[in-house]
C-alpha atoms as a PDB file:
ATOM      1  CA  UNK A   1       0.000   0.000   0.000  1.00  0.00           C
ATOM      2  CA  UNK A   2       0.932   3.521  -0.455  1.00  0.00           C
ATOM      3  CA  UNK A   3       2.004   6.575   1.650  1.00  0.00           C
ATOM      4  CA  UNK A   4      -1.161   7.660   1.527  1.00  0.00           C
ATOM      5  CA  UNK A   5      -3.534   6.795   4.394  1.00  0.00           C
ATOM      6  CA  UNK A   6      -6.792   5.111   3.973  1.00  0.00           C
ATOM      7  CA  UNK A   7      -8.497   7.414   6.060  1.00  0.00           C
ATOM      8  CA  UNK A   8      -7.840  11.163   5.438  1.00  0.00           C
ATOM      9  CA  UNK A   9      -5.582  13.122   8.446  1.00  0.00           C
ATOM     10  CA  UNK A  10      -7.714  15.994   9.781  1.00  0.00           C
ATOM     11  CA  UNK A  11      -4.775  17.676   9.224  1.00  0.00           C
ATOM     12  CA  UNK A  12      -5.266  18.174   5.516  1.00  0.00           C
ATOM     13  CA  UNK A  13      -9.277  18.723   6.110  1.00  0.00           C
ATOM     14  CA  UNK A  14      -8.000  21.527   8.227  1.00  0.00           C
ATOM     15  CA  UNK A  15      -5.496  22.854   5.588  1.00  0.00           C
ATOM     16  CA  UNK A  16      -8.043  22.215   2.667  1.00  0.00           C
ATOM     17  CA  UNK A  17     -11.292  23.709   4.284  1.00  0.00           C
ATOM     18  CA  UNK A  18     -13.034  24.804   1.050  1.00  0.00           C
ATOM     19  CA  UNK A  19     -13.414  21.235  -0.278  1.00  0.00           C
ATOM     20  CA  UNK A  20     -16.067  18.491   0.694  1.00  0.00           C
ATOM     21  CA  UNK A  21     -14.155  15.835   2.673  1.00  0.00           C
ATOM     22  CA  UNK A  22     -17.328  14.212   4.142  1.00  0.00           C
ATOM     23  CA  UNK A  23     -20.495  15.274   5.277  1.00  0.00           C
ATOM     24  CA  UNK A  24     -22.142  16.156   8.702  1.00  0.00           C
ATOM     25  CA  UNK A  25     -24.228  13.707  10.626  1.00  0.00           C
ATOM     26  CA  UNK A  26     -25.310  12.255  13.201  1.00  0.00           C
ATOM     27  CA  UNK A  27     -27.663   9.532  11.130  1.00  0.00           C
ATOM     28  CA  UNK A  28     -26.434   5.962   9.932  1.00  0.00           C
ATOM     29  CA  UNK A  29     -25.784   7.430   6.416  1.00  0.00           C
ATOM     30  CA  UNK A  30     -23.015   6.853   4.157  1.00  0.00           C
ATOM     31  CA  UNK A  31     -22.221   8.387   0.707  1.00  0.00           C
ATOM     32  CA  UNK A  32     -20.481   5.728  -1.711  1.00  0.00           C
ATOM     33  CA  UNK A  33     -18.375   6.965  -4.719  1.00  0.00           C
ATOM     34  CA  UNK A  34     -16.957   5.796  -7.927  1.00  0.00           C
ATOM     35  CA  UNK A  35     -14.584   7.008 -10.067  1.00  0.00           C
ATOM     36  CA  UNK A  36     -13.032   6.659 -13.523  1.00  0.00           C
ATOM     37  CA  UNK A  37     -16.548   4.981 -15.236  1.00  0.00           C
ATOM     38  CA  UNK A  38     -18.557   4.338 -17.031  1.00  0.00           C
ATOM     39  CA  UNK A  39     -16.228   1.302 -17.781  1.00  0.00           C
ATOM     40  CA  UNK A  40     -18.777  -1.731 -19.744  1.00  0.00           C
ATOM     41  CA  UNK A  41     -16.782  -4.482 -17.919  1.00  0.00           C
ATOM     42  CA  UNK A  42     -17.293  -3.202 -14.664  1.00  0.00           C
ATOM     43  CA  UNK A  43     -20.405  -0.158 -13.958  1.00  0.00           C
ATOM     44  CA  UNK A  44     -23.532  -2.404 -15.120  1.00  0.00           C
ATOM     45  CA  UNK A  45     -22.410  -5.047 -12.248  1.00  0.00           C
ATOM     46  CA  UNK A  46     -22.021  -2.090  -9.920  1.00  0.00           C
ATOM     47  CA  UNK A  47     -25.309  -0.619 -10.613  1.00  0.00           C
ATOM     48  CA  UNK A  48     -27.179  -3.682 -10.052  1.00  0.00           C
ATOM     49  CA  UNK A  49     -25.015  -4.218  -6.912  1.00  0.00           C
ATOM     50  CA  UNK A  50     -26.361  -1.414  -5.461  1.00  0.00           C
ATOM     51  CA  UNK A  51     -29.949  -2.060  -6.698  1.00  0.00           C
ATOM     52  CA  UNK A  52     -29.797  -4.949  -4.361  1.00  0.00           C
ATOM     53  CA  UNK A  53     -29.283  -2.776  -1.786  1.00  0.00           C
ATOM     54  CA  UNK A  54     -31.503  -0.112  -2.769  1.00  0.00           C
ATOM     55  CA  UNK A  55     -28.041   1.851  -2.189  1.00  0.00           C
ATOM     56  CA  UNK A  56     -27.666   5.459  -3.751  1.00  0.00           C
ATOM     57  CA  UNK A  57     -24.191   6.660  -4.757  1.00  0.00           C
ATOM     58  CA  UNK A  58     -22.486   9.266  -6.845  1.00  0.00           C
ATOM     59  CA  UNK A  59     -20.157   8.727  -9.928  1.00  0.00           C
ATOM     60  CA  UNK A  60     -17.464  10.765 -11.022  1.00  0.00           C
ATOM     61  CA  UNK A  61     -17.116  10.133 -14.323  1.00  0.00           C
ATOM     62  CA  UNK A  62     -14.358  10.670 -17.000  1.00  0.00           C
ATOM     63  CA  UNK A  63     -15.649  12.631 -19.977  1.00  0.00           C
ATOM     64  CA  UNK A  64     -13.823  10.539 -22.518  1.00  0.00           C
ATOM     65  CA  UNK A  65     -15.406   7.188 -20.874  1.00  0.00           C
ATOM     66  CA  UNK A  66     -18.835   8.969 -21.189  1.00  0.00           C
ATOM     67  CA  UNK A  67     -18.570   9.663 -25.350  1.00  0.00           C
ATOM     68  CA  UNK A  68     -17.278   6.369 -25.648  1.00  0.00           C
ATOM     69  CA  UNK A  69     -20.174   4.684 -23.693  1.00  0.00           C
ATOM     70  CA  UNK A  70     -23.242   7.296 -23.633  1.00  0.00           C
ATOM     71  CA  UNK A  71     -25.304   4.437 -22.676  1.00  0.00           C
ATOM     72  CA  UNK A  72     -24.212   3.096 -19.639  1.00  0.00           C
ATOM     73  CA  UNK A  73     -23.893   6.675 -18.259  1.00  0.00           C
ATOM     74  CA  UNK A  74     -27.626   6.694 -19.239  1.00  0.00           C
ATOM     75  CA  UNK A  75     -28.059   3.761 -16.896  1.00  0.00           C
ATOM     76  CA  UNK A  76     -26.241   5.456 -13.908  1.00  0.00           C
ATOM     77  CA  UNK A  77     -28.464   8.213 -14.102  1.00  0.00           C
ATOM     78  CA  UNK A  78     -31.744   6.361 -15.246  1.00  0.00           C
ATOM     79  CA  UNK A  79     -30.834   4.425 -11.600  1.00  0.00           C
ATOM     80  CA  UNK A  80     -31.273   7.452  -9.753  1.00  0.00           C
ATOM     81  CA  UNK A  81     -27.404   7.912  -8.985  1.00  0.00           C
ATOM     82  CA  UNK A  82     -25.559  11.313  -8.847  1.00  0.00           C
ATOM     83  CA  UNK A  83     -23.190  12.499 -11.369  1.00  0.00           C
ATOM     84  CA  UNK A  84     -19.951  13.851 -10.650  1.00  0.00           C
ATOM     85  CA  UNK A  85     -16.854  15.228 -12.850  1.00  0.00           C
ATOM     86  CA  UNK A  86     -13.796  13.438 -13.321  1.00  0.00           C
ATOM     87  CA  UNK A  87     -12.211  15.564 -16.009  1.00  0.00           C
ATOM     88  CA  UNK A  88     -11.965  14.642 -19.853  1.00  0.00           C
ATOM     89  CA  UNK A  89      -8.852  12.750 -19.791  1.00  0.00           C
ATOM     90  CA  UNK A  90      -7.723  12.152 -16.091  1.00  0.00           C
ATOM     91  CA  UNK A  91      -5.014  14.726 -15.913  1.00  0.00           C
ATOM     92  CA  UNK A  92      -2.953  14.755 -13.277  1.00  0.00           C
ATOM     93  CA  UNK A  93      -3.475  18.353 -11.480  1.00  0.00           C
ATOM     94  CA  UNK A  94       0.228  18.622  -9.796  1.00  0.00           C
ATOM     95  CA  UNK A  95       1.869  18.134 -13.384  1.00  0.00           C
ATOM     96  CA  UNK A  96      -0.414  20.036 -15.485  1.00  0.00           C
ATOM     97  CA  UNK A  97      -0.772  23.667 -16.385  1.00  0.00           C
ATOM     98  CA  UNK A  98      -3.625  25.326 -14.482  1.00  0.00           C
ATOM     99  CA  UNK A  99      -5.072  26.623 -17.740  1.00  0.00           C
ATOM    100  CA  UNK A 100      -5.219  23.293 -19.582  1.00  0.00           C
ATOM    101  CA  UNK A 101      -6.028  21.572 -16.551  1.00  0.00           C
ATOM    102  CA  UNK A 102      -9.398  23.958 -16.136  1.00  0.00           C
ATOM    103  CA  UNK A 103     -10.027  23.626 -19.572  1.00  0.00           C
ATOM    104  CA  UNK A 104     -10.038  19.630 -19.610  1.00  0.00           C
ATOM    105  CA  UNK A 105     -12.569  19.558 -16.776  1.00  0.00           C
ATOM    106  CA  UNK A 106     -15.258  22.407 -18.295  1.00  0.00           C
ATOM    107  CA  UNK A 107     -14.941  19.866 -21.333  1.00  0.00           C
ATOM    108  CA  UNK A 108     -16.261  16.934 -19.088  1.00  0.00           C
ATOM    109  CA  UNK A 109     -18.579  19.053 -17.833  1.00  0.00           C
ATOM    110  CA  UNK A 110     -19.904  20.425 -21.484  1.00  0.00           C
ATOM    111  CA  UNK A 111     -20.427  16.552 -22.136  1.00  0.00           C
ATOM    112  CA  UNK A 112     -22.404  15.669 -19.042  1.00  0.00           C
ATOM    113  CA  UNK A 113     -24.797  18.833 -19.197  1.00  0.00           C
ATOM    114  CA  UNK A 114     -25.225  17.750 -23.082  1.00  0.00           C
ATOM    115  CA  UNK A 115     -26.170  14.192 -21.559  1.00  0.00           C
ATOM    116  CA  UNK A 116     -28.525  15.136 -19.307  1.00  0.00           C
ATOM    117  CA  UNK A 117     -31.679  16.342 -19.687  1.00  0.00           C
ATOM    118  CA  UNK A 118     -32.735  17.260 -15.921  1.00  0.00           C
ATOM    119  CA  UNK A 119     -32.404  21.037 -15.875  1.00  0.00           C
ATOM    120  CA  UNK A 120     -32.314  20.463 -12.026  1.00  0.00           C
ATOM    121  CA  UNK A 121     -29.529  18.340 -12.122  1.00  0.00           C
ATOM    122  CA  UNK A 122     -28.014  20.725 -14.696  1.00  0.00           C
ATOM    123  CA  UNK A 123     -26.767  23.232 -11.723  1.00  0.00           C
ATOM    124  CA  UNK A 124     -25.347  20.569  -9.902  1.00  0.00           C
ATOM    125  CA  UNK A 125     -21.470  20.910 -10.591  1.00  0.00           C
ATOM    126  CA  UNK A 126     -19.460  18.062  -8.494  1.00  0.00           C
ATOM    127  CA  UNK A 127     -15.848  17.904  -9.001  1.00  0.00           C
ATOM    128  CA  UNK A 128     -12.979  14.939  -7.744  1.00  0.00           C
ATOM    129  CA  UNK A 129      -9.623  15.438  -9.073  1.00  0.00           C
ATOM    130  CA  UNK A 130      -7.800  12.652 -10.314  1.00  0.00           C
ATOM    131  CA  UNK A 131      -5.306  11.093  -8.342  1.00  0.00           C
ATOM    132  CA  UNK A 132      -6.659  13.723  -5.552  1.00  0.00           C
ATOM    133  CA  UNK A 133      -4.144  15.767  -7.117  1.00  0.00           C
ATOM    134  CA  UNK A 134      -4.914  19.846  -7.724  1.00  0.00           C
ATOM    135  CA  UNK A 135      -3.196  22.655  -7.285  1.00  0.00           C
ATOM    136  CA  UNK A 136      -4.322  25.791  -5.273  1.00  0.00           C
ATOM    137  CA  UNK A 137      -4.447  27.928  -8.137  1.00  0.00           C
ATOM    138  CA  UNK A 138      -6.564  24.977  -9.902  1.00  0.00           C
ATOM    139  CA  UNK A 139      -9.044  24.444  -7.162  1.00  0.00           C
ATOM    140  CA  UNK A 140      -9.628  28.130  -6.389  1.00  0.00           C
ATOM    141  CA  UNK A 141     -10.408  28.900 -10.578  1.00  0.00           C
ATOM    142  CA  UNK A 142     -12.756  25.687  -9.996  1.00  0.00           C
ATOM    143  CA  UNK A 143     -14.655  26.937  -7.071  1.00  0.00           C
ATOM    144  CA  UNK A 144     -15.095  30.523  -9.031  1.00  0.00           C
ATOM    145  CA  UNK A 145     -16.530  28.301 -11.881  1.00  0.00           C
ATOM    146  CA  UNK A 146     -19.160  27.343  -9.302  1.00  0.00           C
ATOM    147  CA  UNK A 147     -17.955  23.595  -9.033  1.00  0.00           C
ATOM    148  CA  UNK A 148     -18.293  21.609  -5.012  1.00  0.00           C
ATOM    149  CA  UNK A 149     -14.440  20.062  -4.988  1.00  0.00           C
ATOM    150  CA  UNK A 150     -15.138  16.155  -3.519  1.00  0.00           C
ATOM    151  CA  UNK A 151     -12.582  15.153  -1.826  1.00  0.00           C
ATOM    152  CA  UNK A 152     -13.002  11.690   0.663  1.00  0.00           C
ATOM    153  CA  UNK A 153     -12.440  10.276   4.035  1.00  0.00           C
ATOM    154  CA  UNK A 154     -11.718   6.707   3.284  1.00  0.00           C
ATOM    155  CA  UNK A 155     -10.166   5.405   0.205  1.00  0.00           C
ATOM    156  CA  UNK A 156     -11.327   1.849  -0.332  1.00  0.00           C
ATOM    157  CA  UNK A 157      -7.542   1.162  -2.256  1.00  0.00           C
ATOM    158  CA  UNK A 158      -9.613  -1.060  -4.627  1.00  0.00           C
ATOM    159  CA  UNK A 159      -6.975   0.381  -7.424  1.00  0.00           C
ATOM    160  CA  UNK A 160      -4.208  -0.905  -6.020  1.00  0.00           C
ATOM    161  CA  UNK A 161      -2.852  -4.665  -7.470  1.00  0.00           C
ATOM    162  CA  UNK A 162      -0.605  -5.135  -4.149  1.00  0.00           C
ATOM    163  CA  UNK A 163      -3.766  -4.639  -1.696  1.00  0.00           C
ATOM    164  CA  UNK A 164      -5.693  -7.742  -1.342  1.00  0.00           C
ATOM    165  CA  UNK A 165      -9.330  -7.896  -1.715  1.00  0.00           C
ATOM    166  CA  UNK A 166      -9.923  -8.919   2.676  1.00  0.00           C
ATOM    167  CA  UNK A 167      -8.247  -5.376   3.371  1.00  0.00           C
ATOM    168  CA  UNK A 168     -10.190  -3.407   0.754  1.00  0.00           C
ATOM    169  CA  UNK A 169     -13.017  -4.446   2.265  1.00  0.00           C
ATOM    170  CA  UNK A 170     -11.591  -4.119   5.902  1.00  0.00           C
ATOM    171  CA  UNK A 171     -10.151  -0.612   4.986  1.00  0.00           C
ATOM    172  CA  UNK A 172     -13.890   0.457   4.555  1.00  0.00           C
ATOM    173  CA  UNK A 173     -15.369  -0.830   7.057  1.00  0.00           C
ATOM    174  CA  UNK A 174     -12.863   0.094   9.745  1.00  0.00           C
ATOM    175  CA  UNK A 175     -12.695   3.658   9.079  1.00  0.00           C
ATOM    176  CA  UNK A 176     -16.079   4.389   8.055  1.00  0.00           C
ATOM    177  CA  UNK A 177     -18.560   6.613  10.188  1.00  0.00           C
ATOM    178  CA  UNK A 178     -21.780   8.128   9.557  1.00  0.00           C
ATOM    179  CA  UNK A 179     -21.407  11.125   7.089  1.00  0.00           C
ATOM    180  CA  UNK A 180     -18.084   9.257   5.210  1.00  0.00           C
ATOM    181  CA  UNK A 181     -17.065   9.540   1.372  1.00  0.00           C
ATOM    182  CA  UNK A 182     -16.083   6.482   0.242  1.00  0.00           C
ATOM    183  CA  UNK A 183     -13.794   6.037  -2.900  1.00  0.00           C
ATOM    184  CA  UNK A 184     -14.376   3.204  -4.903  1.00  0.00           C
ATOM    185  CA  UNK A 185     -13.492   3.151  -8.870  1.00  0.00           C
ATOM    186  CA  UNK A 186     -15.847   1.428 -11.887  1.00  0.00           C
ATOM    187  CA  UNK A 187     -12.829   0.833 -13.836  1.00  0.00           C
ATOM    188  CA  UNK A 188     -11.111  -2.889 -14.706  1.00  0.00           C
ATOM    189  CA  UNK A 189      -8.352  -1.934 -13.086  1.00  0.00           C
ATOM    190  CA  UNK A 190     -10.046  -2.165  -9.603  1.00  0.00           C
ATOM    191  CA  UNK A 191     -12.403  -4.695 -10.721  1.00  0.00           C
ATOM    192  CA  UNK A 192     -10.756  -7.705  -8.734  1.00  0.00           C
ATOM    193  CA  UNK A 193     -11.351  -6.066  -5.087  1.00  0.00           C
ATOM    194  CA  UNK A 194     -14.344  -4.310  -6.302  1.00  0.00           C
ATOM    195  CA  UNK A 195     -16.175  -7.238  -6.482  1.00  0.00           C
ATOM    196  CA  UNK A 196     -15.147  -8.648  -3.558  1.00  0.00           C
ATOM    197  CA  UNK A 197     -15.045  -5.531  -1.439  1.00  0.00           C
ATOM    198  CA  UNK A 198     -18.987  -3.651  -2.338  1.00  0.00           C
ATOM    199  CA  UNK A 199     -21.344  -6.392  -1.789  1.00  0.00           C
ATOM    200  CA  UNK A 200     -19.470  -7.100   1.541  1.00  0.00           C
ATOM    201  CA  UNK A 201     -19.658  -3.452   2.763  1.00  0.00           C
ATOM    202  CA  UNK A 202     -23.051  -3.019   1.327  1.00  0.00           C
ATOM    203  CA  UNK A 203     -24.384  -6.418   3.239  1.00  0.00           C
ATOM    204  CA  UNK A 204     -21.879  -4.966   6.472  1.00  0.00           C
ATOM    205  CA  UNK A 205     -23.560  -1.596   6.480  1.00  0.00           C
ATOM    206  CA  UNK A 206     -27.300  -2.615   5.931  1.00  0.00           C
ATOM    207  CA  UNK A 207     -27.290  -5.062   8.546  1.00  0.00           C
ATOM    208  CA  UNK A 208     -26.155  -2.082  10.548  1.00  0.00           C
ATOM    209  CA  UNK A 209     -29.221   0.271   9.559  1.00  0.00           C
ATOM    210  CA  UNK A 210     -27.194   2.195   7.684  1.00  0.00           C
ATOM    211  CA  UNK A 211     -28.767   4.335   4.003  1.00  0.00           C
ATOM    212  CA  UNK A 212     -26.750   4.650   1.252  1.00  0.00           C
ATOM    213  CA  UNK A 213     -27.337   8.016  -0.725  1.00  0.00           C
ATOM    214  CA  UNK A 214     -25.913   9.999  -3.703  1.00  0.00           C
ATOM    215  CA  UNK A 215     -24.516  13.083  -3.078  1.00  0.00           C
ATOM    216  CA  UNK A 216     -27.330  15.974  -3.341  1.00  0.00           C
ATOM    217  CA  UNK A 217     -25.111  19.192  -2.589  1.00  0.00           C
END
């Protein structure tokens, strides 16, 4: 596993207090993510995952995975899940230039409004950088645009070859409290622990009382 920590330090909360890192509560509610989808050999199995559940979540989604597969991001949506932006082509922030890096996400975003046809959902402008990775200068023209920066508590490491599908699903349900982002990713890459990791925590947490819901911010 990597340097970075599966649960986030409240250190870096503290030092990054204009992004969404979880959510206030005191209810048995937790707010599932994905990133990288839609991915066909992985986000129709996650969708009717959660269906079993009757679990809401939110997707960050990469604009070029959208074009290439408008209809399973029709199916996230037509489920009832939030939809978040991922950027076009999964730039990494740190070791990009701030204009090309803003201009790569407002170009996800152009294909997601032209995708959906909810004017509601149209002012809705969720934003996870990939990798976690943006610079001030990035986040701050972001927030101007009007975009909600996601950020997480617990990282599920479902990415990650060297992490074994057990501690995936033991990373989430160790660190996980009422009000938590969870990172999870639709893409093949994390498809191994995936599907080992999300029925367990879904079964885990309902058993628990817990509700699963999108991200309505």
């Amino acid at each position: 596993m990597s340097l970075i920590p599966v649960k986030t330090p409240l250190v870096v909360k503290k030092l990054l207090p204009d992004y969404v890192w979880e959510i206030s509560s005191t209810d048995k509610i937790i707010y599932l993510t994905f990133d990288d989808g839609p991915t066909p050999e992985i986000t129709d199995w996650t969708l009717k995952t959660l269906e079993e559940y009757n679990a809401q979540a939110t997707f960050f989604c990469i604009g070029n995975n959208i074009k290439k597969h408008p209809e399973i991001f029709k199916k996230i949506r037509d489920n009832g899940h939030h939809i978040g932006n991922h950027s076009y082509t999964h730039l990494k922030g740190w070791k990009t230039k701030s204009k090309e890096y803003i201009l790569d996400v407002e170009s996800c975003q152009e294909i997601i409004n032209s995708e959906i046809e909810n004017s509601e959902l149209l002012g809705t402008k969720l934003f996870r950088p990939p990798y976690g990775q943006i610079k001030p200068k990035q986040g701050k023209a972001l927030l101007n645009l009007g975009y909600k920066i996601i950020m997480w508590n617990v990282l599920s490491f479902d990415w990650d070859k060297n992490v074994r599908p057990e501690t995936c699903f033991n990373n989430v349900i160790s660190k996980s409290q009422p009000g938590s982002i969870i990172v999870f990713h639709d893409s093949i890459k994390a498809s191994k622990n995936l599907k080992y990791a999300l029925p367990k925590v879904l079964e885990y947490f309902s058993k628990r009382n817990y509700l699963f819901k999108s991200l309505d911010i």
